[in-house]
Protein backbone atom coordinates (compact mmCIF):
# COMPACT_ATOMS: atom_id res chain seq x y z
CA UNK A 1 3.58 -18.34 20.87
CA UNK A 2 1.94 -19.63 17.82
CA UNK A 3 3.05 -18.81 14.27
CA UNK A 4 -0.51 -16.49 13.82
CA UNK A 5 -0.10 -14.69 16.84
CA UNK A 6 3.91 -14.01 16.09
CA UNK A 7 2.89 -12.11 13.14
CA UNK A 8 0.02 -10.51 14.84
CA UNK A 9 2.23 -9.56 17.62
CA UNK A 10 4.79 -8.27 15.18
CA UNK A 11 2.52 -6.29 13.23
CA UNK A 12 2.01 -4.26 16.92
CA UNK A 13 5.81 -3.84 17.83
CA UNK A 14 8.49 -0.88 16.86
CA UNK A 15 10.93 -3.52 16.36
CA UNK A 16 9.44 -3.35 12.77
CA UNK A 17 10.81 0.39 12.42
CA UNK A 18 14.48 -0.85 12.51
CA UNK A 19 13.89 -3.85 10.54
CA UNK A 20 11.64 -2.11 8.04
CA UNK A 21 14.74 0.55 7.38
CA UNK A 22 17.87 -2.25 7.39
CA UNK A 23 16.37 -3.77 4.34
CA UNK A 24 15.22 -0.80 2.59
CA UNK A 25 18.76 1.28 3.19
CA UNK A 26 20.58 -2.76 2.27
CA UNK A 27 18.62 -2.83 -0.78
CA UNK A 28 19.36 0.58 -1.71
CA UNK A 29 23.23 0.35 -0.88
CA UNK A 30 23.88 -3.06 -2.80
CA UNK A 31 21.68 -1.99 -5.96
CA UNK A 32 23.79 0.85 -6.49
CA UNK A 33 26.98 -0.63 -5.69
CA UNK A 34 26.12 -3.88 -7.89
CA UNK A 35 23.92 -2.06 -10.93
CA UNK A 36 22.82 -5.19 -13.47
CA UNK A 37 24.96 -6.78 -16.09
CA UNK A 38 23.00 -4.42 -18.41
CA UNK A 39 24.15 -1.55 -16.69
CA UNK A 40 20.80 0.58 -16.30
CA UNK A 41 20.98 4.00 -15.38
CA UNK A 42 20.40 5.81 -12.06
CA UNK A 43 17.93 8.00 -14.21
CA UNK A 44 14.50 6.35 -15.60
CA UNK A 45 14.90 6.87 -19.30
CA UNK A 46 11.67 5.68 -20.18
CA UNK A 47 9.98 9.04 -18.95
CA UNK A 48 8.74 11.62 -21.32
CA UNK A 49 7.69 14.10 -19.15
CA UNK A 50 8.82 17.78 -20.71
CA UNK A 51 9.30 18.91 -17.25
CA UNK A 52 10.79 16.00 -15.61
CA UNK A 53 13.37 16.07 -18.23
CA UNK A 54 14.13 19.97 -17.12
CA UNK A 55 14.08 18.56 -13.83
CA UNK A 56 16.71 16.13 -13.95
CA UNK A 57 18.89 18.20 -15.56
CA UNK A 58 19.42 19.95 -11.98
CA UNK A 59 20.96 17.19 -10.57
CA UNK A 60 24.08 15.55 -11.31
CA UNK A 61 26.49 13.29 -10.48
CA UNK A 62 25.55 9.31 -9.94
CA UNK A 63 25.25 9.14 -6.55
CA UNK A 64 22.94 12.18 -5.49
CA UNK A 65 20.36 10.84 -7.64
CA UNK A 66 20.62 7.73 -5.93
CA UNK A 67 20.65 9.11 -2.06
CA UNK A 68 17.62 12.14 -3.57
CA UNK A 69 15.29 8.46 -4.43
CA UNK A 70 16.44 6.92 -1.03
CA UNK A 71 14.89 9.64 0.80
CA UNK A 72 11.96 10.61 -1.20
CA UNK A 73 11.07 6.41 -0.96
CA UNK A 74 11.41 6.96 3.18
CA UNK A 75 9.38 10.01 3.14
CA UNK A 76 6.80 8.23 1.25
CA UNK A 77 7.06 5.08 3.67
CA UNK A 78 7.00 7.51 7.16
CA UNK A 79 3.93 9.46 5.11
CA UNK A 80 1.77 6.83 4.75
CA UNK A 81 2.15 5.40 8.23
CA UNK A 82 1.59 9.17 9.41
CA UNK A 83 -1.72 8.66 7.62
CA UNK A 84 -2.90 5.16 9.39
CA UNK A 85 -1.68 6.65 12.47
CA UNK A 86 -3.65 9.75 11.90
CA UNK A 87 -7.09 8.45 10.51
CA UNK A 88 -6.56 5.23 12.63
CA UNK A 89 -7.31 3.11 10.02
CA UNK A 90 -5.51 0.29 11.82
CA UNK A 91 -7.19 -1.27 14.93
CA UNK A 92 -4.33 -2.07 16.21
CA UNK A 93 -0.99 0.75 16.48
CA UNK A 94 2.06 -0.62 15.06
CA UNK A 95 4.73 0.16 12.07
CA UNK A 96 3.68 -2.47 9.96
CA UNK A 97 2.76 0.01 7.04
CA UNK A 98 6.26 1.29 7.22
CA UNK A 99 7.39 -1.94 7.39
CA UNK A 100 5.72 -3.76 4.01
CA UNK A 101 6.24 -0.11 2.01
CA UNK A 102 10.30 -0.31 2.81
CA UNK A 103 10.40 -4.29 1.80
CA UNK A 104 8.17 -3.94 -1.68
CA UNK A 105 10.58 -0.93 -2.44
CA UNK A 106 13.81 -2.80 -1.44
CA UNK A 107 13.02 -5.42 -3.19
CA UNK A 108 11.85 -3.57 -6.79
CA UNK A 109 15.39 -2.62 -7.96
CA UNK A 110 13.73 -0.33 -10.51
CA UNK A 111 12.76 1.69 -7.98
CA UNK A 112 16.32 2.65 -6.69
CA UNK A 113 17.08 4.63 -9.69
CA UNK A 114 15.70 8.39 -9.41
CA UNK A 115 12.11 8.73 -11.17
CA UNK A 116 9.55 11.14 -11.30
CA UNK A 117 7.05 8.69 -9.36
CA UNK A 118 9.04 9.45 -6.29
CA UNK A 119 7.91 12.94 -6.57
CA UNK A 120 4.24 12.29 -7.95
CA UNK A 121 3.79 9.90 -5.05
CA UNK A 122 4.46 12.03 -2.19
CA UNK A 123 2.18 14.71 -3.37
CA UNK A 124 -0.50 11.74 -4.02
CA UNK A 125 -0.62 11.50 -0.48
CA UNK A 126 -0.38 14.54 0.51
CA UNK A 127 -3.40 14.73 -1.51
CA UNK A 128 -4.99 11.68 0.50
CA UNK A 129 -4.47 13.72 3.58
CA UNK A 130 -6.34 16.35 2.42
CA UNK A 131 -9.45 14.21 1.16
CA UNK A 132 -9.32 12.26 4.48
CA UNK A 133 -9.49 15.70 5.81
CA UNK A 134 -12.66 16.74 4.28
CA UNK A 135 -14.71 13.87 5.54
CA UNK A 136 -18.04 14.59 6.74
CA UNK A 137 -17.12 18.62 6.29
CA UNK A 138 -20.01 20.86 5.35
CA UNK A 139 -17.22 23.38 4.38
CA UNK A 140 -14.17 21.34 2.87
CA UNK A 141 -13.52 23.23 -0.05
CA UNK A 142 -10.19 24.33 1.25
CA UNK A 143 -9.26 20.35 1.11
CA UNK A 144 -10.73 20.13 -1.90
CA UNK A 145 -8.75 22.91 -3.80
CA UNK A 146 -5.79 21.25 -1.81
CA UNK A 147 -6.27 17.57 -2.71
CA UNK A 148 -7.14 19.01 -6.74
CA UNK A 149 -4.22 21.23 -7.01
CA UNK A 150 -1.47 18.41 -5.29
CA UNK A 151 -3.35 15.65 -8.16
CA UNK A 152 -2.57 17.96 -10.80
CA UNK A 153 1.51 18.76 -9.50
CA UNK A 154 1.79 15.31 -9.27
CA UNK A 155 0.97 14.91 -13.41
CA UNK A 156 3.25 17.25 -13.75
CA UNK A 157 5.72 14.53 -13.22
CA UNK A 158 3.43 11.34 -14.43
CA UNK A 159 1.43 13.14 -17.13
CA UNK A 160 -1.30 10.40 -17.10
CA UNK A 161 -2.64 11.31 -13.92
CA UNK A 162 -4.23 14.07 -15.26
CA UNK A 163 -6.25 11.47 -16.18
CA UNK A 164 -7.22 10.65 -12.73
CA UNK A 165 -9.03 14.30 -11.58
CA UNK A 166 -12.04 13.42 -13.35
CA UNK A 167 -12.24 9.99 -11.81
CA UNK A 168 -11.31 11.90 -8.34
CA UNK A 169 -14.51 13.71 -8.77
CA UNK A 170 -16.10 10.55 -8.41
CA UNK A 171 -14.31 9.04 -5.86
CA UNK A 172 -14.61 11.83 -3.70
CA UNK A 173 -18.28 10.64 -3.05
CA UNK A 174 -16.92 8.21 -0.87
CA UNK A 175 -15.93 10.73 1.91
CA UNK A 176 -17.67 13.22 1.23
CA UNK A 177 -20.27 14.69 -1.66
CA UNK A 178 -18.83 16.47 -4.99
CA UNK A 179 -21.83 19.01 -5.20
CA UNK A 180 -21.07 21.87 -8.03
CA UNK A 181 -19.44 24.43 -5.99
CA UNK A 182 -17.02 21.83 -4.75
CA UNK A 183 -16.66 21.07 -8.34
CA UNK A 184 -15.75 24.60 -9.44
CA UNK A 185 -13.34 24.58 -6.25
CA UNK A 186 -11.23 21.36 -7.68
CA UNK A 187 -11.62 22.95 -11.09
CA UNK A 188 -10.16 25.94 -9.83
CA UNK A 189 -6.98 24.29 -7.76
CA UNK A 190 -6.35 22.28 -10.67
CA UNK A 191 -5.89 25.63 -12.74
CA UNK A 192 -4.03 27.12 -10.61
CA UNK A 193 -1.30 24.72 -11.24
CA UNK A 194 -1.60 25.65 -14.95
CA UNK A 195 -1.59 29.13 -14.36
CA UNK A 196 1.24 29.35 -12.56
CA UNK A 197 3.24 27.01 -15.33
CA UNK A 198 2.12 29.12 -18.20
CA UNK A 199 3.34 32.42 -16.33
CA UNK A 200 7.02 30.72 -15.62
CA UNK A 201 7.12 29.24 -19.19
CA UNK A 202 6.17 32.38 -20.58
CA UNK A 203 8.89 34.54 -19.04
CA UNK A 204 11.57 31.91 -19.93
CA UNK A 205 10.25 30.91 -23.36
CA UNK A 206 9.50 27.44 -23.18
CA UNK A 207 5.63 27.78 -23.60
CA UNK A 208 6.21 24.94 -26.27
CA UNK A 209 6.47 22.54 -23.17
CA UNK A 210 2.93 23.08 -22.72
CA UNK A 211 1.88 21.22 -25.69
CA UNK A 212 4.72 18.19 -25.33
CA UNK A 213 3.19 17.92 -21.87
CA UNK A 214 -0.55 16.65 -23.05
CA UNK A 215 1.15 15.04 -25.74
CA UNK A 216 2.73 13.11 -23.15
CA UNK A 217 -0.61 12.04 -21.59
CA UNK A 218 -1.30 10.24 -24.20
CA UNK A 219 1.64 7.97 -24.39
CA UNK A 220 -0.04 4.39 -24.05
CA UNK A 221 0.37 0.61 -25.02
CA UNK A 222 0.24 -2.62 -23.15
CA UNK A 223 2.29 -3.98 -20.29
CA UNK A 224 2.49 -7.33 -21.69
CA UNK A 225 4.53 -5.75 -24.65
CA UNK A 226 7.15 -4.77 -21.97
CA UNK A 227 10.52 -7.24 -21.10
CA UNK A 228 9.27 -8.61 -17.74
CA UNK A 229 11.61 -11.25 -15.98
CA UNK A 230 9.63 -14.24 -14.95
CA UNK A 231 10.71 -13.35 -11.16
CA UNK A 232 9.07 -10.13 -11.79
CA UNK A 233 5.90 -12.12 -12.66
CA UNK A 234 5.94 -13.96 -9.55
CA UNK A 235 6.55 -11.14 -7.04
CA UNK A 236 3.91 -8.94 -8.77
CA UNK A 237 1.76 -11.83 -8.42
CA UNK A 238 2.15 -12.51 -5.35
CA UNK A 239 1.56 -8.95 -4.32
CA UNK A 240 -1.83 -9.14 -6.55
CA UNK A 241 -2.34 -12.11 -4.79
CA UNK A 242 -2.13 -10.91 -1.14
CA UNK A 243 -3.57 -7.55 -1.86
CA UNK A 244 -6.85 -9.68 -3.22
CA UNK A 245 -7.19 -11.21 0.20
CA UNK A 246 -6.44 -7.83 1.75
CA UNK A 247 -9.63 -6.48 -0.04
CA UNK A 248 -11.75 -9.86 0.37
CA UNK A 249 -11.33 -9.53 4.27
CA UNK A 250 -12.10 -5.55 4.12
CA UNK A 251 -15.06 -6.38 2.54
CA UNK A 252 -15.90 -9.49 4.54
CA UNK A 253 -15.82 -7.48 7.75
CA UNK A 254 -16.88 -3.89 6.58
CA UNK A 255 -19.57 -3.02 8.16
CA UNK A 256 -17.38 -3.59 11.51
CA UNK A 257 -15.24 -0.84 10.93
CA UNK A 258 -16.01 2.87 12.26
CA UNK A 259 -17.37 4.79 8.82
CA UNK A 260 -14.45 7.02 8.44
CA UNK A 261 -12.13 4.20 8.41
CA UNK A 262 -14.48 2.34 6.08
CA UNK A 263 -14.66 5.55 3.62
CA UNK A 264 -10.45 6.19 3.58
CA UNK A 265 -10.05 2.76 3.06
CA UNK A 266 -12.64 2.24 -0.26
CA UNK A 267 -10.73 5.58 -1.38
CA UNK A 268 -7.68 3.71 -1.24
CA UNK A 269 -8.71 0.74 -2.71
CA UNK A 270 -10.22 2.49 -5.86
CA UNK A 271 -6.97 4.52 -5.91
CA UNK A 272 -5.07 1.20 -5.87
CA UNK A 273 -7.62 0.30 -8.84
CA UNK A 274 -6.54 3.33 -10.86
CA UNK A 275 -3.28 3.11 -10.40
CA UNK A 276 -3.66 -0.73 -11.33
CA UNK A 277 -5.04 -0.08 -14.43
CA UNK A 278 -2.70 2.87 -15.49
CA UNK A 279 0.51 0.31 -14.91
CA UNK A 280 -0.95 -1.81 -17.81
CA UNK A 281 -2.47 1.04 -20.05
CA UNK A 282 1.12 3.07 -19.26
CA UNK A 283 3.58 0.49 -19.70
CA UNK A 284 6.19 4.31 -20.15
CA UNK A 285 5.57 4.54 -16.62
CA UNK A 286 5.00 1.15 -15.32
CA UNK A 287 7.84 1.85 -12.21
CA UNK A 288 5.90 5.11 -11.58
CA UNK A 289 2.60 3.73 -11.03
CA UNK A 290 3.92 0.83 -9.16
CA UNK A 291 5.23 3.07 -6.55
CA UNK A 292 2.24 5.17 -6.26
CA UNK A 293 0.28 1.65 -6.16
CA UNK A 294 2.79 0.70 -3.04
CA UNK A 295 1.34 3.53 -0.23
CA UNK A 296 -2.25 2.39 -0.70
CA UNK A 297 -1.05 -1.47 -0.80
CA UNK A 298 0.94 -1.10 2.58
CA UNK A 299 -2.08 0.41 3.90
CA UNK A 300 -4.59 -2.42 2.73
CA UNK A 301 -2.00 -5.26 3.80
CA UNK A 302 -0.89 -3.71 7.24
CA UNK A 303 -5.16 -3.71 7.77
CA UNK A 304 -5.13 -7.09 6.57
CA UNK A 305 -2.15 -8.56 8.70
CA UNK A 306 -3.36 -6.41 11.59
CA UNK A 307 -6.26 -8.36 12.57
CA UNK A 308 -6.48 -11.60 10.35
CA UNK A 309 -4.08 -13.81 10.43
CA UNK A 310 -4.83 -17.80 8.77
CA UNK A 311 -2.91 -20.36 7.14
CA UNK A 312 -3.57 -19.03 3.92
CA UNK A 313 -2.49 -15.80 4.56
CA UNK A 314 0.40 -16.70 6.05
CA UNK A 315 1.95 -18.95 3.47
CA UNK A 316 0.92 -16.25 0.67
CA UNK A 317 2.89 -13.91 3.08
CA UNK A 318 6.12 -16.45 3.25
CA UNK A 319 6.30 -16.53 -0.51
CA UNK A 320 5.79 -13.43 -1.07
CA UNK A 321 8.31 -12.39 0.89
CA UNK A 322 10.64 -14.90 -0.94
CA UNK A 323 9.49 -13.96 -4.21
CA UNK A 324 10.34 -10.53 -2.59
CA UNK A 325 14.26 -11.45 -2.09
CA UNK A 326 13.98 -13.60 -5.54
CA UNK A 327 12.87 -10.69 -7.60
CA UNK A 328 16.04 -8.21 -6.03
CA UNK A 329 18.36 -10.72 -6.71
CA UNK A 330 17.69 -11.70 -10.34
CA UNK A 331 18.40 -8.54 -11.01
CA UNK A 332 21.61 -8.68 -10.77
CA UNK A 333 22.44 -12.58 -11.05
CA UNK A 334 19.98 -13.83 -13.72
């Protein structure tokens, strides 16, 4: 069997399911039994959500923050290939989605450490579900209201992607049209949220979290101004690098795909975009929007891997996936 079809054929096997889980729950195990010479803390401390701060406060202890991220990360992973399994936005069934979410996370040590992106992730794609939903729906405004209202709970944890509902108005074109009513309908789930905050911060007293919380939108800068390791650089790169080829051969090959496939996919890309953008823009959350870049990445590179498969792609994929084990490492021994 030839090196391209060995990847193509293990892009198509459940072996990938076991494989896909040893490294994540390794990665996991020996980044919390190790730490890093600069001892960082099972808790992000970068984050200035109000209400993620109330959050944590309801969980103690080191290592049940530690085993709360582990599982939120696999629900994430199992979510996302519940989503190419359900849209079929694969041509091909396999775990391979699983598979490339569980290695990117095992192998970003920053990630292992409870953060609020765990949480504003899995709602993200809940919320994808619910767009993917509405597609081609003459009456979707129950997915709308949905996919508005699990955007804005998500902020609640990553304030800046409040940010992102206007931009979701947009977007939403791709699947489906954003006439007014539907407009009103988002408006409306996204309020809801709000309502129900003020009423719970109003019987407890805390309505002054309201205004730290759009304060906390606002905290920007530049990535570049953040300590990067140069391993860092290279593994980021390289998953620029092979998420650029992803979207090259998506577009190459477009008008190939079935239109509903064609319609998730540009959703995720753009979301990928946003998300892209935000890590440089919101260097306070860089982890967070890292991991909510990872679900629509698995997605674009499992598509990729699933059905082209050249020399290029290939070595990019080898050092990648060295950069991968490079990048864990020198966290601990560099």
């Amino acid at each position: 069997m030839s090196r391209r079809n060995l990847i193509q054929h293990l892009s198509r096997t459940n072996v990938l399911w076991v494989v896909g889980l040893l490294l994540f729950v390794l990665g996991v195990v020996f980044s919390a039994i190790l730490k890093s010479p600069e001892g960082r803390e099972f808790y992000s401390e970068e984050v200035v959500s109000p209400f993620w701060k109330i959050f944590r406060n309801f969980i103690p202890g080191e290592w049940l923050p530690v085993l709360l991220q582990f599982l939120l990360l696999l629900a994430n992973a199992i979510l996302f290939q519940f989503i190419v399994r359900k849209y079929e936005l694969l041509r091909t069934l396999g775990v391979l989605t699983f598979f490339i979410f569980c290695f990117i996370a095992a192998a970003s040590v920053p990630l292992h450490r409870l953060i609020p992106g765990s949480f504003a992730a899995l709602f993200m794609g809940l919320a994808y579900i619910s767009v993917f939903e509405s597609y081609r729906k003459e009456n979707c405004n129950t997915q709308v209201y949905n996919a508005s209202f699990l955007i804005v709970l998500a902020s609640l944890f990553v304030p800046p992607l409040l940010f992102l509902l206007p931009l979701f108005w947009l977007v939403f074109n791709i699947v489906n049209t954003m006439n007014f009513k539907r407009w009103l309908v988002s408006l409306m789930g996204a309020l809801t949220v709000f309502w129900l905050l003020v009423g719970v911060l109003f019987l407890s007293g805390q309505l002054e979290l309201i205004p730290a919380f759009f304060k906390a939108c606002l905290q920007h800068g530049w990535l570049f101004s953040a300590e990067i390791s140069a391993m860092s650089i290279v593994y980021v790169f390289m998953l620029f690098f092979l998420i650029i080829l992803a979207v090259v051969n998506f577009l190459r090959q477009v008008y190939s795909e079935k239109i509903s496939v064609r319609s998730a996919i540009s959703f995720l890309m753009v979301s990928l975009l946003l998300f892209f953008v935000s890590l440089f823009i919101f260097p306070a959350y860089k982890a967070d929007f890292f991991l909510l870049a990872i679900g629509p990445a698995s997605v674009l590179l499992s598509h990729y891997y699933g059905t082209e498969v050249n020399r290029l792609s290939r070595l990019a994929l080898y050092i990648f996936l060295l950069a991968g084990v490079g990048n864990y490492l020198s966290f601990f021994f560099w």
